[in-house]
N, C-alpha and C. Protein backbone atom coordinates (compact mmCIF):
# COMPACT_ATOMS: atom_id res chain seq x y z
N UNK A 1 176.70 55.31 217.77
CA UNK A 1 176.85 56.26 216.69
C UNK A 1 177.88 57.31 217.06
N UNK A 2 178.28 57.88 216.10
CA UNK A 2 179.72 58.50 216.06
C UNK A 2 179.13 60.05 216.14
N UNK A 3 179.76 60.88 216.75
CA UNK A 3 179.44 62.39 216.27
C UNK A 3 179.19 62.90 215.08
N UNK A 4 180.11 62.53 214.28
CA UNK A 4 180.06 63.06 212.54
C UNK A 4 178.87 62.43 211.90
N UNK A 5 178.24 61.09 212.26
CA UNK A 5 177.15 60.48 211.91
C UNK A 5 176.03 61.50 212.03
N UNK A 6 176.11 61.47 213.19
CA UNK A 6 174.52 62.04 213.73
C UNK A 6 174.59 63.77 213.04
N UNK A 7 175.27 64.09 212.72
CA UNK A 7 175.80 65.51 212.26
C UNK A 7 174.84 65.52 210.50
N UNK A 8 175.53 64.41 209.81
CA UNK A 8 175.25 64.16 208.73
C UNK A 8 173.63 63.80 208.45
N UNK A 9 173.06 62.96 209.88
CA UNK A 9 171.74 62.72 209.53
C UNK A 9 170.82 64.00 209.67
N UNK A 10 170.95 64.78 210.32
CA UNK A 10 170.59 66.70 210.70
C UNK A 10 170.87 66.65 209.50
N UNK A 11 171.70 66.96 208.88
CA UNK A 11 171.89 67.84 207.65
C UNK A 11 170.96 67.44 206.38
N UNK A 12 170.74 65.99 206.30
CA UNK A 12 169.88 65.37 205.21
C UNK A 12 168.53 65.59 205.21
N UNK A 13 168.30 65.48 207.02
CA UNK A 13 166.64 65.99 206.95
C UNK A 13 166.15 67.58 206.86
N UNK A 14 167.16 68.41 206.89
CA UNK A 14 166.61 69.57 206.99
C UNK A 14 166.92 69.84 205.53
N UNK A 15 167.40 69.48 204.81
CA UNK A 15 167.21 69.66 203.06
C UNK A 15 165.74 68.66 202.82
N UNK A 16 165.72 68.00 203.49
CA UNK A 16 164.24 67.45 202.95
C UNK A 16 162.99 68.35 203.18
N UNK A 17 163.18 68.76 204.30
CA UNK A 17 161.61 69.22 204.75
C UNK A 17 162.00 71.37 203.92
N UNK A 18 162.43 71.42 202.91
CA UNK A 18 162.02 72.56 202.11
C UNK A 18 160.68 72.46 201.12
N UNK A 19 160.04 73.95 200.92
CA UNK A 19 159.54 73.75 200.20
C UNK A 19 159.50 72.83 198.58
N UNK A 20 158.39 72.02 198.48
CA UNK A 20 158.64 71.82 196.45
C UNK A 20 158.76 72.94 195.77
N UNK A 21 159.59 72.94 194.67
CA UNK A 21 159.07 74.02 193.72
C UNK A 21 157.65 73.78 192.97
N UNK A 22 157.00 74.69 192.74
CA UNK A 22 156.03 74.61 192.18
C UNK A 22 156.06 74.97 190.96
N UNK A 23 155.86 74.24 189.91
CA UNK A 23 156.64 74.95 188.30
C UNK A 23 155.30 75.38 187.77
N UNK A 24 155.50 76.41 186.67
CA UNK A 24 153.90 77.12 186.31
C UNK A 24 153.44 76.51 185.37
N UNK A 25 152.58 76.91 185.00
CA UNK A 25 151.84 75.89 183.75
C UNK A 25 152.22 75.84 182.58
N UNK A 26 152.85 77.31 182.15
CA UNK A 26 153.25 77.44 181.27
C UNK A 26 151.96 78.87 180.29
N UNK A 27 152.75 79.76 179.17
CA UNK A 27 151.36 80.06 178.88
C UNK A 27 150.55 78.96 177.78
N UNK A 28 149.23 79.31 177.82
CA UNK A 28 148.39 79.11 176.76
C UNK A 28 148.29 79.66 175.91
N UNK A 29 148.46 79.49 174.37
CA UNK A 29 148.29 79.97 173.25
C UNK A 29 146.93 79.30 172.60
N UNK A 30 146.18 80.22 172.26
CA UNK A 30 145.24 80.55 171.43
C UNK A 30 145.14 78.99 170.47
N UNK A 31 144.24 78.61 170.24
CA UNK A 31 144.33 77.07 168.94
C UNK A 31 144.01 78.03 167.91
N UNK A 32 144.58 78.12 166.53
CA UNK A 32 144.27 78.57 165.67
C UNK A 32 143.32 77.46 164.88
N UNK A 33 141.92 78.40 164.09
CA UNK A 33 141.20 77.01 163.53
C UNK A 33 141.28 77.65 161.91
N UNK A 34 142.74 76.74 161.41
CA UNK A 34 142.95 77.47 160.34
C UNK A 34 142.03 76.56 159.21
N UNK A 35 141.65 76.84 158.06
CA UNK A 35 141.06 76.15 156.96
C UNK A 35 141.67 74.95 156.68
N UNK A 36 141.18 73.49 156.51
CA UNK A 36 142.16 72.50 155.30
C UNK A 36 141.62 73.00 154.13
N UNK A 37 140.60 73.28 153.61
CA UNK A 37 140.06 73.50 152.25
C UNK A 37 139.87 74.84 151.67
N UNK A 38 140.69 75.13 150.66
CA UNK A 38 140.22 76.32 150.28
C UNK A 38 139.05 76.81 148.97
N UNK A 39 138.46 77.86 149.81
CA UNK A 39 137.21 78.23 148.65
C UNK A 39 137.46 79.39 147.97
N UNK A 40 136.47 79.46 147.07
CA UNK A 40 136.42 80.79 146.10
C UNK A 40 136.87 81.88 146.56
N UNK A 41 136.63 83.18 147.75
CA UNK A 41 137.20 84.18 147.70
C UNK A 41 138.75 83.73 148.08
N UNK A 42 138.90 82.88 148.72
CA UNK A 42 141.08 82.69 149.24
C UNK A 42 141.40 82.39 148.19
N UNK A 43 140.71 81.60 146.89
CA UNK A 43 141.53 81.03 146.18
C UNK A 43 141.33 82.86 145.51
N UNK A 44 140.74 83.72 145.36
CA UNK A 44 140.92 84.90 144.48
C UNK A 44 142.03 85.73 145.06
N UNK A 45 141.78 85.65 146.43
CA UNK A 45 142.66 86.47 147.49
C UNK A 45 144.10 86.01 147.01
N UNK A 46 144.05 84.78 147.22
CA UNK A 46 145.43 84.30 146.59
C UNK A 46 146.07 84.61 145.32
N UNK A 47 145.38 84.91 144.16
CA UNK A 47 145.62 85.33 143.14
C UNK A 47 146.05 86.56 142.75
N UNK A 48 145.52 87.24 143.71
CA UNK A 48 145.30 88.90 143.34
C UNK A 48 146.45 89.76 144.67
N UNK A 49 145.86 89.09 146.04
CA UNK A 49 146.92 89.79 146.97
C UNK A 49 148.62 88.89 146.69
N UNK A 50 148.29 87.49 147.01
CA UNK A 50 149.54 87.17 147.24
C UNK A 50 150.78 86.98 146.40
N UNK A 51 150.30 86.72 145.49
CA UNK A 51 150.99 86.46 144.16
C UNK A 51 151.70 88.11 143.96
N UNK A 52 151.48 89.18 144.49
CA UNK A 52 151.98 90.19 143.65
C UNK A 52 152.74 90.65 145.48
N UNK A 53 152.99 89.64 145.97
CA UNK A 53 154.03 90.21 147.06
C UNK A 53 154.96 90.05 147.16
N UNK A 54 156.07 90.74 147.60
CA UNK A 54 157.53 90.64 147.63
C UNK A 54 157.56 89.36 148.23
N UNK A 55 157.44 88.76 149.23
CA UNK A 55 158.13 88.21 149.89
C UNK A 55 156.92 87.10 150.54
N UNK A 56 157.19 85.83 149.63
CA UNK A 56 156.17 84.19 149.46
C UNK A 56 156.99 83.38 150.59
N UNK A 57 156.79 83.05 151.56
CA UNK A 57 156.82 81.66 152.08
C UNK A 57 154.94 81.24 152.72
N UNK A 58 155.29 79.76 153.18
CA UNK A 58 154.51 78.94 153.33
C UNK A 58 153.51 79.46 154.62
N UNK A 59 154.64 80.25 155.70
CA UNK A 59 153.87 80.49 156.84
C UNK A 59 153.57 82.24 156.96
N UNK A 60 153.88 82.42 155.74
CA UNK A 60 153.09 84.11 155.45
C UNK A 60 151.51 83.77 154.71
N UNK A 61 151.95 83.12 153.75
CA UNK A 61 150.52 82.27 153.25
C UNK A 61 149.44 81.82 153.68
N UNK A 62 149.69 80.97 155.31
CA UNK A 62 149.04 80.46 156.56
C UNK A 62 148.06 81.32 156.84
N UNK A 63 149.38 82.18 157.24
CA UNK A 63 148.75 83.53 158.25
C UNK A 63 147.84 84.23 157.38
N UNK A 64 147.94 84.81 156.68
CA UNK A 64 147.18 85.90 155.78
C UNK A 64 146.08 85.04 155.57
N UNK A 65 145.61 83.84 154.96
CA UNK A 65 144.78 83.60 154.11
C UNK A 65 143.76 82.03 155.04
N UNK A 66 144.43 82.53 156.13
CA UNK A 66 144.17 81.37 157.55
C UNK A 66 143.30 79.84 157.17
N UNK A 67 144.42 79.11 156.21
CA UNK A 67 144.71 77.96 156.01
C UNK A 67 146.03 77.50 156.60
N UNK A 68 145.54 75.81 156.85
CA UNK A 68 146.89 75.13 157.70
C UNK A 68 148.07 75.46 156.53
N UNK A 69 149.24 74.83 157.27
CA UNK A 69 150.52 75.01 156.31
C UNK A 69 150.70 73.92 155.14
N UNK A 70 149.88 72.79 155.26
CA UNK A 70 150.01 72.00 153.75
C UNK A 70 149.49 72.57 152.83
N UNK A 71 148.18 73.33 153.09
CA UNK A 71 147.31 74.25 152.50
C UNK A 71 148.00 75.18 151.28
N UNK A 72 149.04 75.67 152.73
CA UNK A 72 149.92 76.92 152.23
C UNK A 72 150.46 76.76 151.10
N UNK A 73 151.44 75.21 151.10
CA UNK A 73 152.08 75.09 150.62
C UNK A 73 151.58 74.84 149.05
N UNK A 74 150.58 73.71 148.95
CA UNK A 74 149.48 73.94 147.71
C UNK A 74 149.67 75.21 146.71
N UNK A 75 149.33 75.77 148.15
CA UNK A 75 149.06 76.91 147.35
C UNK A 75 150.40 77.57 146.36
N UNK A 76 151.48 77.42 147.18
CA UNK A 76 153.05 77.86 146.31
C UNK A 76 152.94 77.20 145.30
N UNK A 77 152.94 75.85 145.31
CA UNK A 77 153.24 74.71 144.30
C UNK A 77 152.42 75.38 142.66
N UNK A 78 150.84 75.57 143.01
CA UNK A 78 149.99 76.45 142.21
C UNK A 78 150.60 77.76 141.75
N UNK A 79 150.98 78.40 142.38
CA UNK A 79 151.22 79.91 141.98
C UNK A 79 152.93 79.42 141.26
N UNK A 80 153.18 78.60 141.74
CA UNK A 80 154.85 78.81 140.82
C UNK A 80 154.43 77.82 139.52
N UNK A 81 153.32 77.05 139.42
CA UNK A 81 153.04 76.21 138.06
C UNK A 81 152.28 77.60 137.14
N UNK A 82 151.33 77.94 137.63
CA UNK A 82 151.02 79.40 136.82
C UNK A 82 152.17 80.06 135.98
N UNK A 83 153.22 80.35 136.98
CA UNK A 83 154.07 80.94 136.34
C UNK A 83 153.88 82.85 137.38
N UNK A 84 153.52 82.31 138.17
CA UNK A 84 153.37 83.92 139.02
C UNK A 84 154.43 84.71 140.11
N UNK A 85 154.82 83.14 140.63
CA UNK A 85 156.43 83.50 141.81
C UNK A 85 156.95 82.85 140.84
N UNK A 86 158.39 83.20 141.49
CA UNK A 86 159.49 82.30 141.81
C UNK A 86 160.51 82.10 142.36
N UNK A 87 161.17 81.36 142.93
CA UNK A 87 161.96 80.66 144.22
C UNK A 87 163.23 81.78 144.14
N UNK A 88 163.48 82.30 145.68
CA UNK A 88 164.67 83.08 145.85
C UNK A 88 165.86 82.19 146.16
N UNK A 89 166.85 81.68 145.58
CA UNK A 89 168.13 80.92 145.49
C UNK A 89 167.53 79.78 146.02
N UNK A 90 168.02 78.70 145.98
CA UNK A 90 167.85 76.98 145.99
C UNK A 90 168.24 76.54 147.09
N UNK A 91 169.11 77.26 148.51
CA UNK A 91 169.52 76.65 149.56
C UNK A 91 168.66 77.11 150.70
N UNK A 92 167.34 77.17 150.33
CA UNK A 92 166.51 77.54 151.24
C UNK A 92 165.56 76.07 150.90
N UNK A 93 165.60 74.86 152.49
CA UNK A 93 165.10 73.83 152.19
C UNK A 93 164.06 73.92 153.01
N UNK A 94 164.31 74.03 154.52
CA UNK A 94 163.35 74.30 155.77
C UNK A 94 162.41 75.40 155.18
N UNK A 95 162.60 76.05 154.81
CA UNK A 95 161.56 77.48 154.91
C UNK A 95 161.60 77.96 153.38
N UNK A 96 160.78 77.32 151.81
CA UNK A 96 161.10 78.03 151.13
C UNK A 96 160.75 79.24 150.84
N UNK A 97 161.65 80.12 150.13
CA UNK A 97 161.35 82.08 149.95
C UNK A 97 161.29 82.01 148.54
N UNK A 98 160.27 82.34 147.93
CA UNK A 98 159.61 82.58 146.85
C UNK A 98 159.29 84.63 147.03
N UNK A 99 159.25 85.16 145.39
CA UNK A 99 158.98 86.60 145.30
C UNK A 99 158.47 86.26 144.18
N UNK A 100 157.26 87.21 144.04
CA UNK A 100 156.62 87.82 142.31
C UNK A 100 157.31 87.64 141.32
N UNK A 101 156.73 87.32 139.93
CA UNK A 101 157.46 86.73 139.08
C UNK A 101 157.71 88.24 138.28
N UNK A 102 158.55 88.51 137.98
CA UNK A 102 159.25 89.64 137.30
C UNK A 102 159.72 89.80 135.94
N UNK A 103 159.88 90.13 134.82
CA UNK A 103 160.60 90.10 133.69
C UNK A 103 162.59 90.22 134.00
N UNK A 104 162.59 91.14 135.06
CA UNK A 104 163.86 91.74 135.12
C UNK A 104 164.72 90.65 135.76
């Protein structure tokens, strides 16, 4: 074996024997146990709080009235057949923005 050999095999094992990284778990978030079904007071809640708020999407709906997001969405589909929102400009596909239905 050559000098530069044996040089090179030192160098490979002492990068081996470092610590592993140890990666963290990560955090845990909370499971939310949101509703699939909605009953009598959400469906009023819905009528009375949400409908008269500035500012309707699917995952404000979620949150407030703690039904999943198909739920949510139901629920838009309902309030814009009423005639109570309606849709803020048309190039909102991912996330639609719905507001109170207004005369003006």
């Amino acid at each position: 074996m050559a000098k530069g050999e044996s040089d090179a095999g030192k160098a490979a094992n002492k990068s081996g024997k470092q610590k592993k990284k140890k990666w963290s778990k990560g955090k845990v978030r909370e499971k939310l146990a949101n509703a699939v079904l909605i009953d009598k007071p959400t469906y009023e809640k819905l009528l009375t709080e949400i409908a008269k708020s500035k500012l309707i999407t699917a995952s404000i709906i979620s949150d407030r009235l703690k039904v999943n997001g198909s739920l949510a969405r139901q629920c838009i589909r309902e309030l814009k057949a009423k005639g109570l929102i309606r849709m803020v400009g048309d190039h909102h596909h991912a996330q639609m923005i719905y507001t109170r239905f207004t005369n003006a």
